[in-house]
N, C-alpha and C. Protein backbone atom coordinates (compact mmCIF):
# COMPACT_ATOMS: atom_id res chain seq x y z
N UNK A 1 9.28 23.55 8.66
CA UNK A 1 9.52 22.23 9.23
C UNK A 1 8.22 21.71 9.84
N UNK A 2 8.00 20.55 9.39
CA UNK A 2 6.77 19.86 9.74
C UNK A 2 6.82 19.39 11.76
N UNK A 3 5.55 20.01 12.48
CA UNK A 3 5.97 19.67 14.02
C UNK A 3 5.50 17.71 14.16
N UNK A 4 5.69 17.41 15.27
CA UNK A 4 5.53 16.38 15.48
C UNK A 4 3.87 15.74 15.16
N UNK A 5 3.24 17.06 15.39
CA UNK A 5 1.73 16.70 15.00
C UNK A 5 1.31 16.56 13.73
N UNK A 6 1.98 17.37 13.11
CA UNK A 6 1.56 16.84 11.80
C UNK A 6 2.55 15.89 11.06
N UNK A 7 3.59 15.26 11.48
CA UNK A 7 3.98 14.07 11.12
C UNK A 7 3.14 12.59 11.85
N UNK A 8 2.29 12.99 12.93
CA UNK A 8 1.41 12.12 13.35
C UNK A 8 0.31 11.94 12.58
N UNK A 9 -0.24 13.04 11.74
CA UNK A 9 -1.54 12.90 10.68
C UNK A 9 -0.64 12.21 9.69
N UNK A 10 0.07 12.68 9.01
CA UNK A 10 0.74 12.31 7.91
C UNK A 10 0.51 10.27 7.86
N UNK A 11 1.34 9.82 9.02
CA UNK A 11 1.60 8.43 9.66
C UNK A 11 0.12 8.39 9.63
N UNK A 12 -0.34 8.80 10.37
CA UNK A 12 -2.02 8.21 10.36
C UNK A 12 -2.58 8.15 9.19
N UNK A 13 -2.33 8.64 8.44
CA UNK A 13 -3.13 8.40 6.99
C UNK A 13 -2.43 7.58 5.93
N UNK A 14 -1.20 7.47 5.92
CA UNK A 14 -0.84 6.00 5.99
C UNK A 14 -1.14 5.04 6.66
N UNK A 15 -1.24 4.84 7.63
CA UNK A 15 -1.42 3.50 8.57
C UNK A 15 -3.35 3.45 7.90
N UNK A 16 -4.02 3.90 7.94
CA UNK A 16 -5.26 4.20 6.98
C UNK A 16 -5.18 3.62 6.07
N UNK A 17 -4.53 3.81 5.12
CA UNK A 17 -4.26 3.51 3.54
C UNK A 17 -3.87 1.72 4.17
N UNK A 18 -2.98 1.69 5.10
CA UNK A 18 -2.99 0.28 4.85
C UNK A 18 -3.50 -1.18 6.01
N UNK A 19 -4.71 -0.39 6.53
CA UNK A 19 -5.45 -0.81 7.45
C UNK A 19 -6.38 -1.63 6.48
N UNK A 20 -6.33 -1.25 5.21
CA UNK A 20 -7.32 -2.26 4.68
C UNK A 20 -6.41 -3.64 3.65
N UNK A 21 -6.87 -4.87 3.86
CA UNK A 21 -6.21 -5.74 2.84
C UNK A 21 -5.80 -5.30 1.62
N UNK A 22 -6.87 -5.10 0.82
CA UNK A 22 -7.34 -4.75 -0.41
C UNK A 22 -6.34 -3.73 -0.62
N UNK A 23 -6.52 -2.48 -0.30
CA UNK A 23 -5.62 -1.53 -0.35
C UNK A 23 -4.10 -1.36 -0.35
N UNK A 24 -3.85 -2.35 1.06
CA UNK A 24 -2.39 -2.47 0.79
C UNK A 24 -1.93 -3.81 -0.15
N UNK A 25 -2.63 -4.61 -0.18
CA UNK A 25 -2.21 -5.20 -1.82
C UNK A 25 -2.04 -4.47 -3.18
N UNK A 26 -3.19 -3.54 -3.20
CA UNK A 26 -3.02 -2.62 -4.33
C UNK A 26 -1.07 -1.98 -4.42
N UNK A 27 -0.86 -1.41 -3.17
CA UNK A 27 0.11 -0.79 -2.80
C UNK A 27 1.11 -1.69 -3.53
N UNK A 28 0.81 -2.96 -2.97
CA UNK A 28 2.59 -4.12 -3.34
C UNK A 28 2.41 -4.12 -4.67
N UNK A 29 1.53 -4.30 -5.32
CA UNK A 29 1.07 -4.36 -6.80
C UNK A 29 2.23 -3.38 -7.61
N UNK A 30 1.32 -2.19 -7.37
CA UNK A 30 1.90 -0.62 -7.48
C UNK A 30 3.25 -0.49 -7.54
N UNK A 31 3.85 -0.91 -6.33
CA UNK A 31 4.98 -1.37 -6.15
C UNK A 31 5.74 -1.68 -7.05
N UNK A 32 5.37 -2.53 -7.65
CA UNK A 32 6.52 -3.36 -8.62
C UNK A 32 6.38 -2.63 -10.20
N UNK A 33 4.85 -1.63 -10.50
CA UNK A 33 4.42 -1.67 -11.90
C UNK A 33 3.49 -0.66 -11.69
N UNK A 34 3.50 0.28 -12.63
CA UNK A 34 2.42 1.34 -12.64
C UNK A 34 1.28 -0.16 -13.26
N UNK A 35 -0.30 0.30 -12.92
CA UNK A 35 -1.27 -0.95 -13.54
C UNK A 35 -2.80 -0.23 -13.78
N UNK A 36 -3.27 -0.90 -14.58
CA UNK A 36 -5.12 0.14 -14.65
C UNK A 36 -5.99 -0.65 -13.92
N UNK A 37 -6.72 -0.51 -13.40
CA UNK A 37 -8.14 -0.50 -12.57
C UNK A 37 -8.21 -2.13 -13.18
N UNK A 38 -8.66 -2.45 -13.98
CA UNK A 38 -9.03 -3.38 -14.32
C UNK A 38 -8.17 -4.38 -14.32
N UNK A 39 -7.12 -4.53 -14.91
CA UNK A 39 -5.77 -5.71 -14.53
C UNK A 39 -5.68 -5.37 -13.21
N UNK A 40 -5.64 -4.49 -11.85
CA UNK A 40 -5.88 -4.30 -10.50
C UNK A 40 -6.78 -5.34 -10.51
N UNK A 41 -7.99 -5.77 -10.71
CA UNK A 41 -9.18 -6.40 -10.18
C UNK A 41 -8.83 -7.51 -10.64
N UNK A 42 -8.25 -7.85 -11.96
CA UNK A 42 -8.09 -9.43 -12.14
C UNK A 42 -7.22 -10.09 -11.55
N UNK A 43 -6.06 -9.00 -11.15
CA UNK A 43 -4.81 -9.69 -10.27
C UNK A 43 -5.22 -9.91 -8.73
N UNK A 44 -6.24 -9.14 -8.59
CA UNK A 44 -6.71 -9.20 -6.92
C UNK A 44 -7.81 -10.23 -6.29
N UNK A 45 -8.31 -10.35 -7.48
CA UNK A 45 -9.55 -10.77 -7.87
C UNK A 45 -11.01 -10.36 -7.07
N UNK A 46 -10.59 -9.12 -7.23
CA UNK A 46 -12.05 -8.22 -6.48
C UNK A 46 -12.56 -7.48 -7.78
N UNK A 47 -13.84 -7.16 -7.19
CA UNK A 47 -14.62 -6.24 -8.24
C UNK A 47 -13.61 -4.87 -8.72
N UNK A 48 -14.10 -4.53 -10.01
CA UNK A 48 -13.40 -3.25 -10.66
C UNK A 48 -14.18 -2.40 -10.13
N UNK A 49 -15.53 -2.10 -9.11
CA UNK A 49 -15.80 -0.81 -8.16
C UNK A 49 -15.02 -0.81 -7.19
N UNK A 50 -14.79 -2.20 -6.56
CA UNK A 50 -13.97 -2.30 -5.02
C UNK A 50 -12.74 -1.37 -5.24
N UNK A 51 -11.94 -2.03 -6.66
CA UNK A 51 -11.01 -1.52 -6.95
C UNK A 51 -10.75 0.11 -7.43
N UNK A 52 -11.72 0.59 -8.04
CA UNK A 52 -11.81 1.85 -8.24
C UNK A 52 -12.30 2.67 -6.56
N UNK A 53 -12.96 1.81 -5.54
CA UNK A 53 -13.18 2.75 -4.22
C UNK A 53 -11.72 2.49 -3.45
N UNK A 54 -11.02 1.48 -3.79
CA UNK A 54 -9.84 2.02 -3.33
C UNK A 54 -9.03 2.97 -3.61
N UNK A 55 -8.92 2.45 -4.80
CA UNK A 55 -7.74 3.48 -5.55
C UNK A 55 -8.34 5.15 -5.19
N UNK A 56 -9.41 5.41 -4.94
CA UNK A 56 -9.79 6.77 -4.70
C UNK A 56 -9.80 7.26 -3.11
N UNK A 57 -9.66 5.92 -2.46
CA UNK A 57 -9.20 6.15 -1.11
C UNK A 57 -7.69 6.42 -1.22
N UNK A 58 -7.09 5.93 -1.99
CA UNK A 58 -5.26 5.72 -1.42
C UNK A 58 -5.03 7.29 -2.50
N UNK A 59 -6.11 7.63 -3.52
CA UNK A 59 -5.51 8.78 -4.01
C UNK A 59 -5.84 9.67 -3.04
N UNK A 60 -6.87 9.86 -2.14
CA UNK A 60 -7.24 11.10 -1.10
C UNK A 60 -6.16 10.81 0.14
N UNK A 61 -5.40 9.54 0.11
CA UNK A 61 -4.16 9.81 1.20
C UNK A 61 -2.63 10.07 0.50
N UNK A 62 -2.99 10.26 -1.12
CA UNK A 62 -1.71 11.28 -1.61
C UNK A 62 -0.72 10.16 -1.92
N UNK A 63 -1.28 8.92 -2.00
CA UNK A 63 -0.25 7.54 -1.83
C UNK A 63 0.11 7.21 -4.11
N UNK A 64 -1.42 7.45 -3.96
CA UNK A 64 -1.01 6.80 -5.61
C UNK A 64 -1.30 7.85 -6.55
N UNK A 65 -1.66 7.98 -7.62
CA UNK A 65 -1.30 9.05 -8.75
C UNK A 65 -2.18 8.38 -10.09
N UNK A 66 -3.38 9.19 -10.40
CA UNK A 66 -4.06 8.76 -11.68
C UNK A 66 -3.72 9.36 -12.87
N UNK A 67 -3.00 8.63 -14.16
CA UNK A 67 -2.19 9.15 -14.97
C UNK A 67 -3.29 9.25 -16.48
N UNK A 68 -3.92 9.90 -17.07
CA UNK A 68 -4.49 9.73 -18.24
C UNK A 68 -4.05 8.72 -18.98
N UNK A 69 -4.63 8.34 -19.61
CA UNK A 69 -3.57 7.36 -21.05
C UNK A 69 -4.91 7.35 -21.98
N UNK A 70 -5.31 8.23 -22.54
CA UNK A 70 -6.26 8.37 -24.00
C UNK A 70 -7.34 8.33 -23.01
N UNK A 71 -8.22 6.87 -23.72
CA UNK A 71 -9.59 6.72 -22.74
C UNK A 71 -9.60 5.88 -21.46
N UNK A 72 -8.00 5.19 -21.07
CA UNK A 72 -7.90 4.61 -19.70
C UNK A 72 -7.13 5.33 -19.06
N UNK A 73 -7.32 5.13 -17.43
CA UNK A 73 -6.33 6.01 -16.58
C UNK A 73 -5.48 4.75 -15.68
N UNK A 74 -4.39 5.02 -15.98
CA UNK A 74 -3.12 3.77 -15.19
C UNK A 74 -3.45 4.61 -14.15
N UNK A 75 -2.31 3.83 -13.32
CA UNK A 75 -2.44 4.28 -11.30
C UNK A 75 -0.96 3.54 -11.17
N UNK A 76 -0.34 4.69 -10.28
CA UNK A 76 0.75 4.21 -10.00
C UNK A 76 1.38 5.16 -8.28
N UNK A 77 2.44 4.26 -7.91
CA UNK A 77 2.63 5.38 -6.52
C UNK A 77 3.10 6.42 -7.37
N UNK A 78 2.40 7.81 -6.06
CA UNK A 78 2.60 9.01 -6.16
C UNK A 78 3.97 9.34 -6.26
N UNK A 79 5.00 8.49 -5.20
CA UNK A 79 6.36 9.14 -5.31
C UNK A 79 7.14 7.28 -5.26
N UNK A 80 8.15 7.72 -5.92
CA UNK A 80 8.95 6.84 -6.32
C UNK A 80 9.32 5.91 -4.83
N UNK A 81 9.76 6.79 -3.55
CA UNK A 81 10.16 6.62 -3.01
C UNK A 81 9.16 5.72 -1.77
N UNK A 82 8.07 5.83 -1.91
CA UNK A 82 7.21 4.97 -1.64
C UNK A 82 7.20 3.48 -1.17
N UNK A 83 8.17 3.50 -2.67
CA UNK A 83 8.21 1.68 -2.91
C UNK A 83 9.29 0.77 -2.26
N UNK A 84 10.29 2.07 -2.03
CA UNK A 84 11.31 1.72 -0.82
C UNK A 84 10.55 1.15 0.84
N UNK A 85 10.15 2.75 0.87
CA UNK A 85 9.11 2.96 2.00
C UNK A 85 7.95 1.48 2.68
N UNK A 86 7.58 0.95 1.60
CA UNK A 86 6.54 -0.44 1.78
C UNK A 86 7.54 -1.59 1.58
N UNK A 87 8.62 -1.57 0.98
CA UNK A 87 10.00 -2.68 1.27
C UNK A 87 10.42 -2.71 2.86
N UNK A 88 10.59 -1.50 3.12
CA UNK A 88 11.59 -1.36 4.39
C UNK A 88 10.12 -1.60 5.53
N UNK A 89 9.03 -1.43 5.43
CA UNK A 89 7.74 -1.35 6.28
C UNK A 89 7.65 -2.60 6.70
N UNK A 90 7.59 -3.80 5.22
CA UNK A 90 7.09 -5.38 5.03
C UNK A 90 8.59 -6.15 5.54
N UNK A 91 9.73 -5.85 5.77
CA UNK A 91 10.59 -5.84 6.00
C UNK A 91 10.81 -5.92 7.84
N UNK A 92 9.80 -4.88 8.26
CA UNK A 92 10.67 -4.89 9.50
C UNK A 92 9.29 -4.93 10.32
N UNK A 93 7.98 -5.54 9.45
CA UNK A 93 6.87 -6.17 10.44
C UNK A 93 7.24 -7.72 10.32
N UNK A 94 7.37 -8.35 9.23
CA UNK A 94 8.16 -9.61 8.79
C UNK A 94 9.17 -9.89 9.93
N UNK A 95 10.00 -9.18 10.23
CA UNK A 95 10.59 -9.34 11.32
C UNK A 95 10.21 -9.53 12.40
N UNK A 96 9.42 -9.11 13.33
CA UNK A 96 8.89 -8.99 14.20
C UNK A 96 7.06 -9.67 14.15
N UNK A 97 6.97 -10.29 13.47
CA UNK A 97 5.70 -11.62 13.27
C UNK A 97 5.80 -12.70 13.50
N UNK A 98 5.50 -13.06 14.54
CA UNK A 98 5.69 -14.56 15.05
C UNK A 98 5.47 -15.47 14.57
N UNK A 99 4.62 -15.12 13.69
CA UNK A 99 4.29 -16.12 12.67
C UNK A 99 5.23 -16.75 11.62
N UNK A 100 6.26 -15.90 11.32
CA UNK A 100 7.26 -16.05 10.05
C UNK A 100 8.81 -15.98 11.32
N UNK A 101 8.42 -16.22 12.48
CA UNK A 101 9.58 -16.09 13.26
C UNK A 101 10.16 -18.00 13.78
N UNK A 102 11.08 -18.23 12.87
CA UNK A 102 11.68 -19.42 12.88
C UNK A 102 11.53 -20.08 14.23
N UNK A 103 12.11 -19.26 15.05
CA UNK A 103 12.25 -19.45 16.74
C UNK A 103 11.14 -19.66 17.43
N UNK A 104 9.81 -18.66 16.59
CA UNK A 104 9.06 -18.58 17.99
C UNK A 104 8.26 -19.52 18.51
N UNK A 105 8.12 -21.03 17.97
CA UNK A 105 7.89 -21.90 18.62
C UNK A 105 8.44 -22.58 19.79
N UNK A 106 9.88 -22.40 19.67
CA UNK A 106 10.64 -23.01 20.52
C UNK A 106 11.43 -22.15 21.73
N UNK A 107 11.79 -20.56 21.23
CA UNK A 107 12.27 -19.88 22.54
C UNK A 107 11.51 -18.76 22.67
N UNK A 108 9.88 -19.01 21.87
CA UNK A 108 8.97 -17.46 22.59
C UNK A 108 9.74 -16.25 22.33
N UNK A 109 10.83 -16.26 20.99
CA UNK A 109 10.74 -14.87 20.57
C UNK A 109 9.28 -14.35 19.94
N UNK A 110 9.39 -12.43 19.70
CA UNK A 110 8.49 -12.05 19.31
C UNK A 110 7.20 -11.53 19.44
């Protein structure tokens, strides 16, 4: 059984993975579609190094998964369950963003 400390690294290296824009866009991407490096960069519209120094950041936090395919390698999340995981995340900061909070002009929720 994992102690509380190392569910604190774990969380920390997520919260890592999505401390950067770039990165956690990759993630929503991912999300919806395993994708290669290069359709990554045209959909993001960042460089295909930016995109390859991410993807090698989010693979050293165990998030995404480089799959062979002949002479290209797709990228997709590591675990299925992931994609729940960044639903229920965008879900319940969305909630709590004042920015997207109907009210919070008028009764200072948030």
């Amino acid at each position: 059984m994992l102690t509380i400390a190392a569910h604190a690294d774990v969380l920390a290296r997520f919260g890592h993975a999505l401390s950067d824009p770039t990165r956690s866009r990759i993630l929503l991407v991912l999300r919806d579609a395993p994708a290669y490096p290069a359709d990554l960069a045209d959909t993001l519209a960042v460089s295909r190094t930016k995109v390859s120094n991410h993807l090698a950041c989010l693979r050293g936090c165990g998030l995404v998964v480089a799959v062979p395919e002949g002479r290209r390698t797709r990228y997709e999340l590591a675990e299925p369950r992931l994609a729940h995981a960044l639903d229920d995340l965008l879900g319940v900061v969305l909630t709590v963003d004042p920015r997207v909070c109907p009210a919070s002009g008028t009764e200072g929720c948030c």
